[in-house]
C-alpha atoms as a PDB file:
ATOM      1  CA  UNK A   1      68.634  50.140 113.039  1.00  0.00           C
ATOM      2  CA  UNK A   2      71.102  53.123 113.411  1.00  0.00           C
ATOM      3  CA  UNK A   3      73.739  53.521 115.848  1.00  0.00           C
ATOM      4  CA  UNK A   4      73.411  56.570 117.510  1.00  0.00           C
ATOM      5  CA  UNK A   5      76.150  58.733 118.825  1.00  0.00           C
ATOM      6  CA  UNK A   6      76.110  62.255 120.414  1.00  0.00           C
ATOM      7  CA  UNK A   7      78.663  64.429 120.523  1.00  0.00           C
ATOM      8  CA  UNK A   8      79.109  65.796 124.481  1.00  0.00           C
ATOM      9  CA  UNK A   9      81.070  68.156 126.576  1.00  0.00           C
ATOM     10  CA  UNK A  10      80.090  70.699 128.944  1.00  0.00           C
ATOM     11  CA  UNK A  11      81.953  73.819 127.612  1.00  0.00           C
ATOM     12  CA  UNK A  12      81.888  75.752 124.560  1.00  0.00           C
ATOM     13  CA  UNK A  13      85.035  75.406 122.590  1.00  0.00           C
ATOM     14  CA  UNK A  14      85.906  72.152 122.641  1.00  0.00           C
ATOM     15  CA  UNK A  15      85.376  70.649 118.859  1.00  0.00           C
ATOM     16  CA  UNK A  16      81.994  69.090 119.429  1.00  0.00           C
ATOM     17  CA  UNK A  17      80.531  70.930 116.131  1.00  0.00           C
ATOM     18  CA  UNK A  18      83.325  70.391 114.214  1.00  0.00           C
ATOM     19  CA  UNK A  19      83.941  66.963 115.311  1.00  0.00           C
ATOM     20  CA  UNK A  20      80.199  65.980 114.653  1.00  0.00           C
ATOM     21  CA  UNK A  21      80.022  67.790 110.795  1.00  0.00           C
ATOM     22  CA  UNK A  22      83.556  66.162 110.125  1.00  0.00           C
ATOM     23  CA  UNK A  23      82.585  62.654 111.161  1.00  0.00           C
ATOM     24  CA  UNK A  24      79.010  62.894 109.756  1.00  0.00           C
ATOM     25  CA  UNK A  25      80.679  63.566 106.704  1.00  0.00           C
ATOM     26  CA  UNK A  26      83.509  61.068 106.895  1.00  0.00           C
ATOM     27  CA  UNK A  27      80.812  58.595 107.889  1.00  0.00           C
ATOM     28  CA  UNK A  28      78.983  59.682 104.450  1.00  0.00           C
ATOM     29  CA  UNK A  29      81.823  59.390 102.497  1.00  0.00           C
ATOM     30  CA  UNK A  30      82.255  55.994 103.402  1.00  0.00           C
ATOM     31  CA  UNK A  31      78.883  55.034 102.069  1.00  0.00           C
ATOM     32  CA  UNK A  32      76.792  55.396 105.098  1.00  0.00           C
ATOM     33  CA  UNK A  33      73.158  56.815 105.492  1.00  0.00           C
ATOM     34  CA  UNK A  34      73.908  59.268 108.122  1.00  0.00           C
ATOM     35  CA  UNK A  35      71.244  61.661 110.117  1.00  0.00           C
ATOM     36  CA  UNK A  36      72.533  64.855 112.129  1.00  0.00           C
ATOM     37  CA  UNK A  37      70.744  66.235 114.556  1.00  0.00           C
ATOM     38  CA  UNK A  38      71.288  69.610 115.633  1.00  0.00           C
ATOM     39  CA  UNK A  39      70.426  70.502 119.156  1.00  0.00           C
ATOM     40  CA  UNK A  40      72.371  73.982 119.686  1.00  0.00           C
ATOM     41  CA  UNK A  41      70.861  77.110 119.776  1.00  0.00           C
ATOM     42  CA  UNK A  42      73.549  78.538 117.998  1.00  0.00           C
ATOM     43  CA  UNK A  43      73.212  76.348 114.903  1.00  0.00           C
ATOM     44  CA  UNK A  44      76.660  76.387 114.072  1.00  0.00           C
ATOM     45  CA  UNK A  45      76.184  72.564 112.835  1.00  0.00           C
ATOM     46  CA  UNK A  46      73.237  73.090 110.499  1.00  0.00           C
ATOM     47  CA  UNK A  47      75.229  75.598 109.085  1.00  0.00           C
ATOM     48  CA  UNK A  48      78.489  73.906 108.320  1.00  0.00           C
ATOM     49  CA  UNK A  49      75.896  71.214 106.916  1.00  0.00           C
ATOM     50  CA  UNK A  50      73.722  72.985 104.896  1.00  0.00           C
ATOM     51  CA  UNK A  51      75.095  76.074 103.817  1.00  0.00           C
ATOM     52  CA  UNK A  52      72.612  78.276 105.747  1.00  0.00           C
ATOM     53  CA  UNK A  53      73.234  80.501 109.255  1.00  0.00           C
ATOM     54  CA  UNK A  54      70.601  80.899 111.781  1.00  0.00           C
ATOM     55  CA  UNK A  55      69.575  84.574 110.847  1.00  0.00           C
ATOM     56  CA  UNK A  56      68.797  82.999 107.190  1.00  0.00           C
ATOM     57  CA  UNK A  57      65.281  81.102 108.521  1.00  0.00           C
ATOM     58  CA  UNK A  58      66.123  79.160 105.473  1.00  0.00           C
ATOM     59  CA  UNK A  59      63.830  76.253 106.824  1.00  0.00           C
ATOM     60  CA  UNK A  60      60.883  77.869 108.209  1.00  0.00           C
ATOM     61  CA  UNK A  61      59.136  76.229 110.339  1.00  0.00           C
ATOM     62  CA  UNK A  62      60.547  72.838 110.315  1.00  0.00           C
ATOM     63  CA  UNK A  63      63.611  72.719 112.754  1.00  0.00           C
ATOM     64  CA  UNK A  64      63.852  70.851 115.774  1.00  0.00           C
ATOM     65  CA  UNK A  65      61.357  72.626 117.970  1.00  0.00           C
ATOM     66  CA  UNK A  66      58.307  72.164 115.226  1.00  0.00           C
ATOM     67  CA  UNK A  67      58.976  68.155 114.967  1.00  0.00           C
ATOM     68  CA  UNK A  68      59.032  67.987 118.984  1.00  0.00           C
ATOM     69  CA  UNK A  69      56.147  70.420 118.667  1.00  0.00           C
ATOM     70  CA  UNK A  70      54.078  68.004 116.081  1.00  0.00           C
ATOM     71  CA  UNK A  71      55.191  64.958 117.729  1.00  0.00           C
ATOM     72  CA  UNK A  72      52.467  62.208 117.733  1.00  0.00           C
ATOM     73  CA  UNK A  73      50.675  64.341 114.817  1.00  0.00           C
ATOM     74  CA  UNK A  74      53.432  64.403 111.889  1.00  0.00           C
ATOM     75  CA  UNK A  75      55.497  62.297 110.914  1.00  0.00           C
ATOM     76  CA  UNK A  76      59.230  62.862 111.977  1.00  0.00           C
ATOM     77  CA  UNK A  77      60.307  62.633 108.150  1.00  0.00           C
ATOM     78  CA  UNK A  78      58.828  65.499 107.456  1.00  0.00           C
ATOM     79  CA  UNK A  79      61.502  67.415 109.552  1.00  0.00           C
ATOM     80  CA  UNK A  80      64.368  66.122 107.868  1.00  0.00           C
ATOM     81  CA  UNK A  81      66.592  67.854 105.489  1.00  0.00           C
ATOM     82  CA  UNK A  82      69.024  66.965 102.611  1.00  0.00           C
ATOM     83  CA  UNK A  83      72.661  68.555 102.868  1.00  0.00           C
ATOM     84  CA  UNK A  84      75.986  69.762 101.147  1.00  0.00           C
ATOM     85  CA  UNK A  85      77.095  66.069 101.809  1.00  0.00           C
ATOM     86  CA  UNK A  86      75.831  63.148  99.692  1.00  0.00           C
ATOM     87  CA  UNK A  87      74.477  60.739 101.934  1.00  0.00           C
ATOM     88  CA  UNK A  88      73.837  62.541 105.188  1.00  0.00           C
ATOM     89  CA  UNK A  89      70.219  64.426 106.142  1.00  0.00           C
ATOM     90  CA  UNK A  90      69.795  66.638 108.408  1.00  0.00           C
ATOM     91  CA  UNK A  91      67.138  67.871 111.200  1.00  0.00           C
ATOM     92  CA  UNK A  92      68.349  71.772 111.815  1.00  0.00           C
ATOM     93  CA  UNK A  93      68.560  74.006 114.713  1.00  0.00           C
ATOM     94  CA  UNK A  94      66.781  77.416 114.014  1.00  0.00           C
ATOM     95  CA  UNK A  95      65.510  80.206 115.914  1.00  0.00           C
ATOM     96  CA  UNK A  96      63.215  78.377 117.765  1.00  0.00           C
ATOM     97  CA  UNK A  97      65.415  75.903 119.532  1.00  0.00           C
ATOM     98  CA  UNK A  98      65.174  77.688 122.753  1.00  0.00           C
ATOM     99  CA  UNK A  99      61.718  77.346 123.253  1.00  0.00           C
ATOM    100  CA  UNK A 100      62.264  73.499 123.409  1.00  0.00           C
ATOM    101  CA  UNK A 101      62.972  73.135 126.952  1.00  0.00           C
ATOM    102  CA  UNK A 102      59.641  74.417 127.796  1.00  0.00           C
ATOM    103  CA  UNK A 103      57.822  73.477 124.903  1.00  0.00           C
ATOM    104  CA  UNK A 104      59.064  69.733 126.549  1.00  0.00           C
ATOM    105  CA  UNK A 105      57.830  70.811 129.574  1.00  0.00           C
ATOM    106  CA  UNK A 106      54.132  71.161 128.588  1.00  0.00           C
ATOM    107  CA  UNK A 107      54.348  67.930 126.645  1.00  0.00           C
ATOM    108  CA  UNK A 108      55.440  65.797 129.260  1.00  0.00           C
ATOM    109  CA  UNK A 109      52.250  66.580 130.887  1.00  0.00           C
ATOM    110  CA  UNK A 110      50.007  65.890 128.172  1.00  0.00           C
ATOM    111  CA  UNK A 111      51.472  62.972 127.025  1.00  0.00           C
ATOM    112  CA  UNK A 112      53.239  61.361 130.001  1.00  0.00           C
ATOM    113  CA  UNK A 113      56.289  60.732 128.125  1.00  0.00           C
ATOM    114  CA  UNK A 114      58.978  61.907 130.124  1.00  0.00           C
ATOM    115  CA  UNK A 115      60.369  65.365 128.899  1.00  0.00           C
ATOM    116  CA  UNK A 116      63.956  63.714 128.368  1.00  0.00           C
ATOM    117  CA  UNK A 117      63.140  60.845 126.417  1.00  0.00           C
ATOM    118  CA  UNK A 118      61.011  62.736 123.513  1.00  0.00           C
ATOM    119  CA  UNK A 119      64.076  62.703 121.035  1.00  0.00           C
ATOM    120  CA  UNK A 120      64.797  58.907 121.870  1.00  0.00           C
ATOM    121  CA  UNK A 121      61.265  58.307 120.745  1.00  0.00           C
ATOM    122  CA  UNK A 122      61.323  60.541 117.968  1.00  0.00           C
ATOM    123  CA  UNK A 123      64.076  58.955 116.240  1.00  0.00           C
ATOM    124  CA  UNK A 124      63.101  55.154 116.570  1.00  0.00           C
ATOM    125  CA  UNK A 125      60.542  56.883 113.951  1.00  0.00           C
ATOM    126  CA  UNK A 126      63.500  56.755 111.639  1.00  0.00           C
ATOM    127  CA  UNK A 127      65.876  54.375 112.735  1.00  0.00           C
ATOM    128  CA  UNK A 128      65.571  51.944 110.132  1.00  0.00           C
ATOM    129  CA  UNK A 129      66.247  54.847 107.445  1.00  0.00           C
ATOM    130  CA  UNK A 130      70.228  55.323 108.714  1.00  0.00           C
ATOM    131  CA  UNK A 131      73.286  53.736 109.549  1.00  0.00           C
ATOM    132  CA  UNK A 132      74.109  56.293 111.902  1.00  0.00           C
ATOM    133  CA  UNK A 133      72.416  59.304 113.837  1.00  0.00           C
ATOM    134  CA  UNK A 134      74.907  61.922 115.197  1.00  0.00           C
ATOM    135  CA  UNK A 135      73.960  64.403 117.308  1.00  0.00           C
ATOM    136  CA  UNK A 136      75.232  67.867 118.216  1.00  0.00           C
ATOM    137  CA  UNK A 137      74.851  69.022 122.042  1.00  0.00           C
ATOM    138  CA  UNK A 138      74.846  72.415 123.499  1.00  0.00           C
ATOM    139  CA  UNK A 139      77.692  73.555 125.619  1.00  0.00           C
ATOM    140  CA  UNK A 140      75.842  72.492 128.624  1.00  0.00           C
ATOM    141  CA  UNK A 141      76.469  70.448 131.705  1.00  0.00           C
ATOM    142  CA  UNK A 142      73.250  68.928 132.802  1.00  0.00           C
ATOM    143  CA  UNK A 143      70.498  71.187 129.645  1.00  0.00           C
ATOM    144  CA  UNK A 144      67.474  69.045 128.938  1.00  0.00           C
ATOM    145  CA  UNK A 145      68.500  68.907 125.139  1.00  0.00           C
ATOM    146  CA  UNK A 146      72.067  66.859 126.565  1.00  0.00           C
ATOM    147  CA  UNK A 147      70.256  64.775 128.589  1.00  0.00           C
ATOM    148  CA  UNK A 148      67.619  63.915 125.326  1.00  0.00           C
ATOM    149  CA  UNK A 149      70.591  63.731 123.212  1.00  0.00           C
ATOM    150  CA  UNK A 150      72.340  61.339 126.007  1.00  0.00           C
ATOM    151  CA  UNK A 151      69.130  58.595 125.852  1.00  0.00           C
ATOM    152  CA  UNK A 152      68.765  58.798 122.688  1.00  0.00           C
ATOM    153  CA  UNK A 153      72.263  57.263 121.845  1.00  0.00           C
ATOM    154  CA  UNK A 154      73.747  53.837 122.103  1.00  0.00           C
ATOM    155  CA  UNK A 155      77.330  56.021 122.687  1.00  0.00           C
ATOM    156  CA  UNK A 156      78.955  58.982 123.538  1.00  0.00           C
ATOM    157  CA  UNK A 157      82.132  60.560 122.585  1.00  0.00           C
ATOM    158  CA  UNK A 158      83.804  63.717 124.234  1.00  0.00           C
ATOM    159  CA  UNK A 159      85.816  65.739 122.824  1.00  0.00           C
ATOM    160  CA  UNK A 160      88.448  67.225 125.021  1.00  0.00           C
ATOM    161  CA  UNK A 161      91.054  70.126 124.869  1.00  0.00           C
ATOM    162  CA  UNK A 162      93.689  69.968 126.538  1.00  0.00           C
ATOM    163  CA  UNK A 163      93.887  72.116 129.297  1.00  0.00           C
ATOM    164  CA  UNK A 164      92.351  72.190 133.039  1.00  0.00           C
ATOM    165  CA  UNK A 165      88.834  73.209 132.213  1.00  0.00           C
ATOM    166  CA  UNK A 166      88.075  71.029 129.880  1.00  0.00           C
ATOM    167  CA  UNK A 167      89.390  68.203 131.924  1.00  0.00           C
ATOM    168  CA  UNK A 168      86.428  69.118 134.372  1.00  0.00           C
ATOM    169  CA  UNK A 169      83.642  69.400 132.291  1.00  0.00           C
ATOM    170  CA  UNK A 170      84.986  66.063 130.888  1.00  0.00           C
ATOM    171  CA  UNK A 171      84.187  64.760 134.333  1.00  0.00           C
ATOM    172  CA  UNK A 172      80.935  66.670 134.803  1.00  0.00           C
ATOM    173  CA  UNK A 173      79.660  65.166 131.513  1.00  0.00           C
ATOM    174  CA  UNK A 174      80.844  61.861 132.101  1.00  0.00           C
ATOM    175  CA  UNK A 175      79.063  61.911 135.226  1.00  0.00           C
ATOM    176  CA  UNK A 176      75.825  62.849 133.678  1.00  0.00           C
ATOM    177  CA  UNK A 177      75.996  59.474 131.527  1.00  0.00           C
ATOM    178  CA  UNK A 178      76.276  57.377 134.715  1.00  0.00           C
ATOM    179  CA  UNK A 179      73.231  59.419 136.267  1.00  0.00           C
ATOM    180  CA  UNK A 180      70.816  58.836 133.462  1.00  0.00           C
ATOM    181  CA  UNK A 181      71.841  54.827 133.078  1.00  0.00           C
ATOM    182  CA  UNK A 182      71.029  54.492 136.685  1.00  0.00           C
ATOM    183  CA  UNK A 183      67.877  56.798 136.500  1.00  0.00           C
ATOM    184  CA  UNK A 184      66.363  55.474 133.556  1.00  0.00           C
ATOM    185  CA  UNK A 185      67.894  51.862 133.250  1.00  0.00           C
ATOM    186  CA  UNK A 186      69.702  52.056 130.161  1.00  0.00           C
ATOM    187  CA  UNK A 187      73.475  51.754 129.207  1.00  0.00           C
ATOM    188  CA  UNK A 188      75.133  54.757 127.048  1.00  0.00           C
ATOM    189  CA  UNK A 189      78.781  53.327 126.243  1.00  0.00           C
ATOM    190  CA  UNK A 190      81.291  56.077 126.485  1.00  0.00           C
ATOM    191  CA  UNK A 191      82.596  55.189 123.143  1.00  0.00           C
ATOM    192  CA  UNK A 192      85.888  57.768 123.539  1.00  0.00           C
ATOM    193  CA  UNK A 193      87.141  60.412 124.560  1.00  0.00           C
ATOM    194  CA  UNK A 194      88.850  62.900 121.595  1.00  0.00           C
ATOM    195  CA  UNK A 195      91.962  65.240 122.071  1.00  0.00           C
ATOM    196  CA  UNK A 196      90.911  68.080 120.241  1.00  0.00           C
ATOM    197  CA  UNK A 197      93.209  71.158 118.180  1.00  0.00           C
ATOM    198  CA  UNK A 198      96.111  69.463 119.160  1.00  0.00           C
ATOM    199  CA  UNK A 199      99.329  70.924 118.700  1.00  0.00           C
ATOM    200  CA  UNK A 200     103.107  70.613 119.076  1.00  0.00           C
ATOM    201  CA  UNK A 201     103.618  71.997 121.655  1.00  0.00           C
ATOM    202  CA  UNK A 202     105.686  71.281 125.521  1.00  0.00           C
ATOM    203  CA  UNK A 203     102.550  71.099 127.482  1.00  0.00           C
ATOM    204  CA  UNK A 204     100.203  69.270 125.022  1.00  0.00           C
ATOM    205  CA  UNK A 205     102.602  66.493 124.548  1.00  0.00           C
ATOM    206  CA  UNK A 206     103.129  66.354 129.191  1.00  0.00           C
ATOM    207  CA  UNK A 207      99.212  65.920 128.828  1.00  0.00           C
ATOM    208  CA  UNK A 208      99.216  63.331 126.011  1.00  0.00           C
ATOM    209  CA  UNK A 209     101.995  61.284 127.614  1.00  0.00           C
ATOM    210  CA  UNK A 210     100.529  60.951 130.866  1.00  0.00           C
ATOM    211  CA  UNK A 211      96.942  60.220 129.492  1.00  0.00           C
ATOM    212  CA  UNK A 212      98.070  57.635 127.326  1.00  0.00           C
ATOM    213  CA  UNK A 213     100.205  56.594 129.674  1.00  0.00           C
ATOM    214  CA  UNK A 214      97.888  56.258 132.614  1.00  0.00           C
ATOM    215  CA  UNK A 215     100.339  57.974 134.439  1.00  0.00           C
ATOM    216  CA  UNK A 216      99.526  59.328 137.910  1.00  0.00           C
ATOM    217  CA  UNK A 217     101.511  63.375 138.446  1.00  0.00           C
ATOM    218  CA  UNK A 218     101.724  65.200 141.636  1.00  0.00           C
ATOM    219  CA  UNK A 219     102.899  67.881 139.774  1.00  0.00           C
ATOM    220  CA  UNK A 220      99.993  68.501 137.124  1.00  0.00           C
ATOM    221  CA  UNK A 221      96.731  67.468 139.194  1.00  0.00           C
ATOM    222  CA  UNK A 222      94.408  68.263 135.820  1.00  0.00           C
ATOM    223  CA  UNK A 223      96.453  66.026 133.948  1.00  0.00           C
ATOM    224  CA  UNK A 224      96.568  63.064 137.171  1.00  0.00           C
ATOM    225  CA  UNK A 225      92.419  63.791 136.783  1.00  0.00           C
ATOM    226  CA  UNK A 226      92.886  62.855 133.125  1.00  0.00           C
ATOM    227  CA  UNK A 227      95.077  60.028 132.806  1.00  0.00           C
ATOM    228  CA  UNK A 228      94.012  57.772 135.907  1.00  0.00           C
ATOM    229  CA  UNK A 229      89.760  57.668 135.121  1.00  0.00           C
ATOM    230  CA  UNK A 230      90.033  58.058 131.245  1.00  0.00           C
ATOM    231  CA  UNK A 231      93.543  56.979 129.962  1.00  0.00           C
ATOM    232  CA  UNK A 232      92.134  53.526 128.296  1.00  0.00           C
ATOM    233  CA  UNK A 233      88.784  55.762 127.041  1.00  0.00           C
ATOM    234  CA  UNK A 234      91.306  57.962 125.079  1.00  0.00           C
ATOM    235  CA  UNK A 235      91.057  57.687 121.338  1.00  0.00           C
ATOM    236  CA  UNK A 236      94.700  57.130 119.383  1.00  0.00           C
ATOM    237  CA  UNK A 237      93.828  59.326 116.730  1.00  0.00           C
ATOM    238  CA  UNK A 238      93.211  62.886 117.912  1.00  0.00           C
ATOM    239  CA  UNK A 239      92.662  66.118 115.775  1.00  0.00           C
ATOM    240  CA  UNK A 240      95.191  68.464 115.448  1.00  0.00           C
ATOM    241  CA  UNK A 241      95.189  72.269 115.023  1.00  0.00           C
ATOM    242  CA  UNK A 242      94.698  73.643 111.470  1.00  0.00           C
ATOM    243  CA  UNK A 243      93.715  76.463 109.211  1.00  0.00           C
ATOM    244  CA  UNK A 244      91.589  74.039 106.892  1.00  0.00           C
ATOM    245  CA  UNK A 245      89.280  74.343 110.310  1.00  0.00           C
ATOM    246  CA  UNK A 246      88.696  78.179 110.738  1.00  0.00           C
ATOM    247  CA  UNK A 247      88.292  78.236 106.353  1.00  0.00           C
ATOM    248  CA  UNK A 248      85.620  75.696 106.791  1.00  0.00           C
ATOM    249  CA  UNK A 249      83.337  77.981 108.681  1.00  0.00           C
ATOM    250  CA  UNK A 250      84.336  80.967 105.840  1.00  0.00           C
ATOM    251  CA  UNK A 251      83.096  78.294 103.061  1.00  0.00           C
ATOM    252  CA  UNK A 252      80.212  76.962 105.628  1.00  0.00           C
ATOM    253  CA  UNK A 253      81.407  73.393 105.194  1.00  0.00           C
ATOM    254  CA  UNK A 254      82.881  71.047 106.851  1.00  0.00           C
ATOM    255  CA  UNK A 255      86.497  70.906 106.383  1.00  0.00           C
ATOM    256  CA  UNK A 256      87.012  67.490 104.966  1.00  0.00           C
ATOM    257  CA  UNK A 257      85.107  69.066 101.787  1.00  0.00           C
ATOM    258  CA  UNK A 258      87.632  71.488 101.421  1.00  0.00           C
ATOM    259  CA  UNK A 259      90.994  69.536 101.574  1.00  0.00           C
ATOM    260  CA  UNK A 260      91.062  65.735 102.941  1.00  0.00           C
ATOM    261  CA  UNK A 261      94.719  65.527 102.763  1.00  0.00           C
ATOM    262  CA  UNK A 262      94.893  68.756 105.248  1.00  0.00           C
ATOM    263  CA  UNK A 263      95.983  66.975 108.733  1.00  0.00           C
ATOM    264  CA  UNK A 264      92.870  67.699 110.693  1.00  0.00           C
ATOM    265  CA  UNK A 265      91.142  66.049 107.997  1.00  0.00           C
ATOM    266  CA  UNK A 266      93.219  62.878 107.374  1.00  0.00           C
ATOM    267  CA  UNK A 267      93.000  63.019 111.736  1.00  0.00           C
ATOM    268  CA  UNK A 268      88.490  62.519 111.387  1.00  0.00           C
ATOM    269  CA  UNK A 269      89.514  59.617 108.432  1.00  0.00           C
ATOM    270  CA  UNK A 270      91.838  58.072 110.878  1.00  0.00           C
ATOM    271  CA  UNK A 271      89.041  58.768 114.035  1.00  0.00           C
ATOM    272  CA  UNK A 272      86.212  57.016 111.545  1.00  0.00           C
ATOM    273  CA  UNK A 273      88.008  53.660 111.160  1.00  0.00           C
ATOM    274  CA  UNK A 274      89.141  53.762 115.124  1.00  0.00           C
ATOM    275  CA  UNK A 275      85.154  54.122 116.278  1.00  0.00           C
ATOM    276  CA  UNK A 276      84.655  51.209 113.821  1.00  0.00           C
ATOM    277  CA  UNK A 277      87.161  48.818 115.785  1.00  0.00           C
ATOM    278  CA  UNK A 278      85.790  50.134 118.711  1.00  0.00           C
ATOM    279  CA  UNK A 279      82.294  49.714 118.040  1.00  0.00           C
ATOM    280  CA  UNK A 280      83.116  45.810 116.958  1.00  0.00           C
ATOM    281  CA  UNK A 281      84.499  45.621 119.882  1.00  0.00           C
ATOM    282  CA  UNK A 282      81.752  46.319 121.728  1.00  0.00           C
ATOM    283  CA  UNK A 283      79.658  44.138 120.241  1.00  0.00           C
END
């Protein structure tokens, strides 16, 4: 069965569509069957996977919204699309994708299935077919897609800039993943949490030191908020800041296509063999 991970943070920004094309492909790469799933409106993932933007309607009607749509009538296989990277699939985002909160809604009253758990169920349809599902969240603190996304994965991982905002929306997010295990009885593992366009800089390194640190600051309350809840969550290898990342979304790729050595590239290699150790380690 596949191991499900979404990518999650309550602002936009933050490297959760870059983070979840790199890694998909990494994953890939490595000689993994690996699903996407693209729950943004914006469809900036099924773009960097495929090739196609939104305004393209290069998939007609088989995106998201028409498999949640179908579901119980056709099969959920039927929704899923090759990509630009050997080895992964993909079920897209398109125009349509908005309509999904209500469209989830009106099913939960016909069918009784609860309108957050339809994408849980979906998938199990096509577990056995992957190694690993990733999925792709709007920028949203508590949307109905995040909290779908959310029960439909065994983990989460957050990716986090470094600055003040972020460092709340970390919390908000976090806190969402605690409200649906006790809701719905489950357990989502917050696999990580991933510094994100990191660079040299004075006040990037104070944050890094005191969240890897654990470090408690009177000075810097954002960074105390950091490094005391989510200093042991924090993954070694975080991405740095590079150009290989704004010409992956001139190309429509994701950057490890375009240049593996480039550092934010060797920094999602480096990320891939971490989540490994850390998922043995959770076993």
């Amino acid at each position: 069965m596949a191991v499900c991970i979404s990518i999650v943070v309550g602002k936009g920004g933050a490297g959760k569509t870059t983070t979840c094309t790199n890694l998909a492909t990494v994953m890939a790469q490595d000689g993994c069957r690996v699903l996407v799933v693209d729950t943004d409106t914006q469809a900036n993932t099924t773009m960097f996977m495929t090739g196609y933007k939104l305004n393209e309607k290069a998939f007609g009607g088989k995106g998201l919204f028409d498999m949640i749509r179908a579901y119980g009538l056709i099969d959920v296989k039927n929704y899923i699309h090759p990509t630009q990277v050997e080895g992964a699939d993909i079920i897209v985002s398109n125009d349509a994708t908005p309509l999904i909160p209500q469209q989830l809604e009106t099913l939960e009253k016909v069918s009784g299935i609860k309108a957050a758990e339809f994408l849980l169920n979906a998938l199990a349809q096509v577990a056995e077919d992957y190694d690993y599902i990733l999925i792709d969240t709007p920028p949203a603190q508590n949307d109905i897609l995040v909290q779908n996304a959310m029960l439909a994965s065994d983990h989460i991982i957050i990716p986090l800039k470094l600055d003040e905002q972020c460092v709340d929306a970390l919390k908000l997010s976090d806190g969402l993943r605690i409200q649906l295990e006790k809701e719905y009885d489950t357990e989502i593992n917050l696999l990580g949490v991933l510094p994100t366009m990191v660079e040299k800089t004075a006040l990037t390194s104070y944050y890094l030191d005191l969240a890897f640190a654990n470090t408690d600051s009177e000075e810097n309350p954002a960074a105390e908020d950091l490094a005391v809840p989510y200093g042991e969550k924090l993954f070694k290898n975080y991405i740095h800041k590079g150009n290989v990342i704004n010409e992956s979304s001139l190309y429509k790729k994701p950057a490890v296509l375009l240049n593996r050595r480039a550092k934010p590239c060797a920094d999602y290699i480096a990320l891939w063999n971490e989540i490994k150790e850390r998922m043995a380690e959770n076993e």
